[in-house]
Protein backbone atom coordinates (compact mmCIF):
# COMPACT_ATOMS: atom_id res chain seq x y z
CA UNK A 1 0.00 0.00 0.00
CA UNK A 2 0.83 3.57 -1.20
CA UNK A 3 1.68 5.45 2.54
CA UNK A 4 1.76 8.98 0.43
CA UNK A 5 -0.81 11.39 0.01
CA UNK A 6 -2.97 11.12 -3.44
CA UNK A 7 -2.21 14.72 -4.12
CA UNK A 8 1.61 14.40 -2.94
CA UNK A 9 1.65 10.58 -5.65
CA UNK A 10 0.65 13.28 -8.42
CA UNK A 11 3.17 16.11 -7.60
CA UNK A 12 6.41 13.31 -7.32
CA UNK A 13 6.52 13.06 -11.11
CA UNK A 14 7.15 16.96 -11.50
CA UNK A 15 9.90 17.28 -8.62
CA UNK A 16 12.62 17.34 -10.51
CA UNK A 17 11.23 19.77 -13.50
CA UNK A 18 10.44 22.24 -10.39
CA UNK A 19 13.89 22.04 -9.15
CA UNK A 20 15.31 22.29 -12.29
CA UNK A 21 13.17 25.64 -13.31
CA UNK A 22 13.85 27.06 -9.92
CA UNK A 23 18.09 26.93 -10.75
CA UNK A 24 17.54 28.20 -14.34
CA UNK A 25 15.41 31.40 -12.45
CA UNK A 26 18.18 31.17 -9.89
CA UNK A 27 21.04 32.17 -12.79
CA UNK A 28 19.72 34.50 -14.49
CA UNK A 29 19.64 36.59 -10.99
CA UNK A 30 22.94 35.82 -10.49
CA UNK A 31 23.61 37.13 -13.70
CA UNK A 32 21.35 40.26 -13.26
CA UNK A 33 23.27 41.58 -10.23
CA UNK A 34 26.81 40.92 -12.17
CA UNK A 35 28.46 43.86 -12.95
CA UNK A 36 27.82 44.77 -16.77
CA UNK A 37 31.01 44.67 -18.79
CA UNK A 38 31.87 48.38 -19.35
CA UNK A 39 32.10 49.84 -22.42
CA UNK A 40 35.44 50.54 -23.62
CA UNK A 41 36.64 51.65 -27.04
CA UNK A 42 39.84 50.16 -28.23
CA UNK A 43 43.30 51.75 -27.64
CA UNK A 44 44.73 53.13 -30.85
CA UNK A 45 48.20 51.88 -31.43
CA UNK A 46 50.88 53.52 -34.03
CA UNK A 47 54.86 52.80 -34.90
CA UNK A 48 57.06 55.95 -34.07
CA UNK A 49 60.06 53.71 -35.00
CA UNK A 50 62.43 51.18 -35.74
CA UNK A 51 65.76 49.94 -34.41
CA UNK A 52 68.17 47.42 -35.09
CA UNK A 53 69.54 45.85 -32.01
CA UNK A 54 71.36 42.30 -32.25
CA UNK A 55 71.52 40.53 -35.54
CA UNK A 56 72.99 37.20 -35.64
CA UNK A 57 72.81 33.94 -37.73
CA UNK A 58 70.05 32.79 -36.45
CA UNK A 59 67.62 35.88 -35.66
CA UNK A 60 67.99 39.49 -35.16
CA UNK A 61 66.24 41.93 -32.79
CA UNK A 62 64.47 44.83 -33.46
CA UNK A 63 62.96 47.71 -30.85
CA UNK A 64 59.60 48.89 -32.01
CA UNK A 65 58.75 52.13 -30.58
CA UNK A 66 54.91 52.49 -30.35
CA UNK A 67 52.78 54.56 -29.05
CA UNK A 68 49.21 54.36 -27.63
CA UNK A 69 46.29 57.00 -27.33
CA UNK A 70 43.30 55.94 -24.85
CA UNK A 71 40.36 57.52 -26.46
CA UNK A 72 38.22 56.84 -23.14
CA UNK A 73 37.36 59.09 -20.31
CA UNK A 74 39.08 56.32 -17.73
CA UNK A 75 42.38 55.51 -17.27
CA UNK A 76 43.41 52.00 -19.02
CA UNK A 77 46.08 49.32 -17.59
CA UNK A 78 47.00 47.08 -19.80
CA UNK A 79 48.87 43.80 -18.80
CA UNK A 80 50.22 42.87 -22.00
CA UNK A 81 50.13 43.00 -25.89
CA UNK A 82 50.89 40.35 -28.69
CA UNK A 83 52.08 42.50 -31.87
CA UNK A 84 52.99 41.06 -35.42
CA UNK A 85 54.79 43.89 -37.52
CA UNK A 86 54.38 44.36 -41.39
CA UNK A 87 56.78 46.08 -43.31
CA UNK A 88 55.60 46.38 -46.89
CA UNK A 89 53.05 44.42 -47.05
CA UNK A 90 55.65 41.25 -45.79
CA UNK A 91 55.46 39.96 -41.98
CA UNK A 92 58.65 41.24 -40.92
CA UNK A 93 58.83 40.23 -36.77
CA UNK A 94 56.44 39.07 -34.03
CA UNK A 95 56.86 40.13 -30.37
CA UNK A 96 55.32 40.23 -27.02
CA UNK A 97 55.57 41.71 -23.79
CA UNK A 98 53.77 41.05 -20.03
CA UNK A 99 54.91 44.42 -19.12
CA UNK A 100 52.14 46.40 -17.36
CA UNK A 101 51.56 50.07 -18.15
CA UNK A 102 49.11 52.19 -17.77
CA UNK A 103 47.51 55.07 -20.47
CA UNK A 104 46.23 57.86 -19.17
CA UNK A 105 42.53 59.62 -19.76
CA UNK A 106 41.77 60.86 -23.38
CA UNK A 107 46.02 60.34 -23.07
CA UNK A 108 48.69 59.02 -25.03
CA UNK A 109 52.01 57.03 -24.03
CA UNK A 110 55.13 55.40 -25.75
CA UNK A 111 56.97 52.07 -24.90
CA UNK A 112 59.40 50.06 -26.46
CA UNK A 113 58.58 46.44 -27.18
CA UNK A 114 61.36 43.93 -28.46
CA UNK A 115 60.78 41.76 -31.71
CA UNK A 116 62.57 39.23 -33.32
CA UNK A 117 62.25 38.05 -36.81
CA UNK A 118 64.20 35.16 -38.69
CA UNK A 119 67.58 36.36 -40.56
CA UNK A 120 66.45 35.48 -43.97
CA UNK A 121 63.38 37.64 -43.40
CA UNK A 122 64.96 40.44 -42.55
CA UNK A 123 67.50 40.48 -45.09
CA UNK A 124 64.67 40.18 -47.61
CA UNK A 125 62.18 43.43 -46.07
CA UNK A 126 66.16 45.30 -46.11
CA UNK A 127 66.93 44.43 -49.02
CA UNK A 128 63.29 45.20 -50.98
CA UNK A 129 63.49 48.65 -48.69
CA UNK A 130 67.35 49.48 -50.04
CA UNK A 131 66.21 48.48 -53.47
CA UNK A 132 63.23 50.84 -53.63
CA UNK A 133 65.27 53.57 -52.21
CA UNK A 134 62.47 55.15 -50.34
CA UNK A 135 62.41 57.05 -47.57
CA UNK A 136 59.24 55.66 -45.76
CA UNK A 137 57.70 52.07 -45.71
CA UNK A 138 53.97 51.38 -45.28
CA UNK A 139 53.23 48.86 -41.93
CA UNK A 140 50.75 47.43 -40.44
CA UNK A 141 50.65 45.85 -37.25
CA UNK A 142 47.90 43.72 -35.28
CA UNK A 143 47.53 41.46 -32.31
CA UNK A 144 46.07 42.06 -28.86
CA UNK A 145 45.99 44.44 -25.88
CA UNK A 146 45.33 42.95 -22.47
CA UNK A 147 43.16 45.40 -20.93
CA UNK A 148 43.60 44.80 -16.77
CA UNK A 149 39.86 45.55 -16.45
CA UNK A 150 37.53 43.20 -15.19
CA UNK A 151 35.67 41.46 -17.14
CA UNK A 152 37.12 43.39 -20.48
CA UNK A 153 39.83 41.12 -21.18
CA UNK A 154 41.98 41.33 -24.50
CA UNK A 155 41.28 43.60 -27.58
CA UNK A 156 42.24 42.59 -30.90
CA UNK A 157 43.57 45.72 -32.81
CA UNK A 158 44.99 46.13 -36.34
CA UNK A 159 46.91 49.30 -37.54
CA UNK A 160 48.78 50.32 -40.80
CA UNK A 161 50.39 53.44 -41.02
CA UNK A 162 53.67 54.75 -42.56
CA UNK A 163 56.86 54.83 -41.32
CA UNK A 164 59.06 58.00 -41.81
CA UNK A 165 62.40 56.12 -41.23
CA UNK A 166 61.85 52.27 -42.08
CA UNK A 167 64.74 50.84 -39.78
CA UNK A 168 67.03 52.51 -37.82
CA UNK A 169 70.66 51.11 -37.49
């Protein structure tokens, strides 16, 4: 014999689509009172310059100068940036940094970031750039910006731009 109520025998079944509804109604609160992610434009990156630094057999070093404008009304740290350079239209060096900086309001700031590049890639952008005898090379550069806010994260960005003095040596 069946010790349960009638009504309670009719109401078993349903016990676990209850619970279930009650922890989807449970997240989305939990998701209401998160913070919203804040609206941030992108930081616009440029090249000021160029410079050799170690060249050997197996890969040289270059120092990109760059500099960064924070179009936003809030100060921006950022934690970190992945950067491929393009000289010409050619990938000419990759780099990356974990140094942590921060731009200023509706400000600007410059840091140096070391990349390296293979030796026969280099010799080919110096040698198309010596051929060509010009005085400035198109670039373009792209990879991402970790912004130290939360829940903001890493912005891709993508520049191009033209260099007055390709390479410094």
């Amino acid at each position: 014999m069946n010790t349960l109520p009638y009504r309670s025998r009719l109401m078993l079944p349903l016990a676990p689509w209850l619970l279930a509804t009650g922890l989807l109604a449970s997240c989305g609160a939990v998701k209401a009172m998160l913070p919203a992610r804040p609206k941030l434009e992108k930081p616009e990156l440029s090249v000021v310059d160029v410079l050799a630094l170690k060249q050997s057999l197996k890969e040289n070093r270059f120092r990109v100068r760059l500099k960064v404008f924070n179009p936003n009304d809030i100060e921006v740290p950022i934690g970190g940036l992945e950067l491929t350079v393009e000289l010409q239209g050619m990938t000419f060096a990759t780099g990356s940094s974990s140094d942590f900086f921060t731009i200023p309001a509706k400000g600007n700031t410059e840091f140096d970031l070391e990349v390296t590049t293979g030796v026969l890639k280099a010799l080919e952008q110096v040698s198309t750039l010596l051929r060509k005898h010009e005085a400035t090379a198109e670039y373009r550069i792209y990879g991402r910006i970790h912004v130290e806010i939360p829940f903001v994260g890493a912005l891709n960005f993508d520049k191009q731009g033209v260099l007055s003095r390709p390479i410094k040596w």
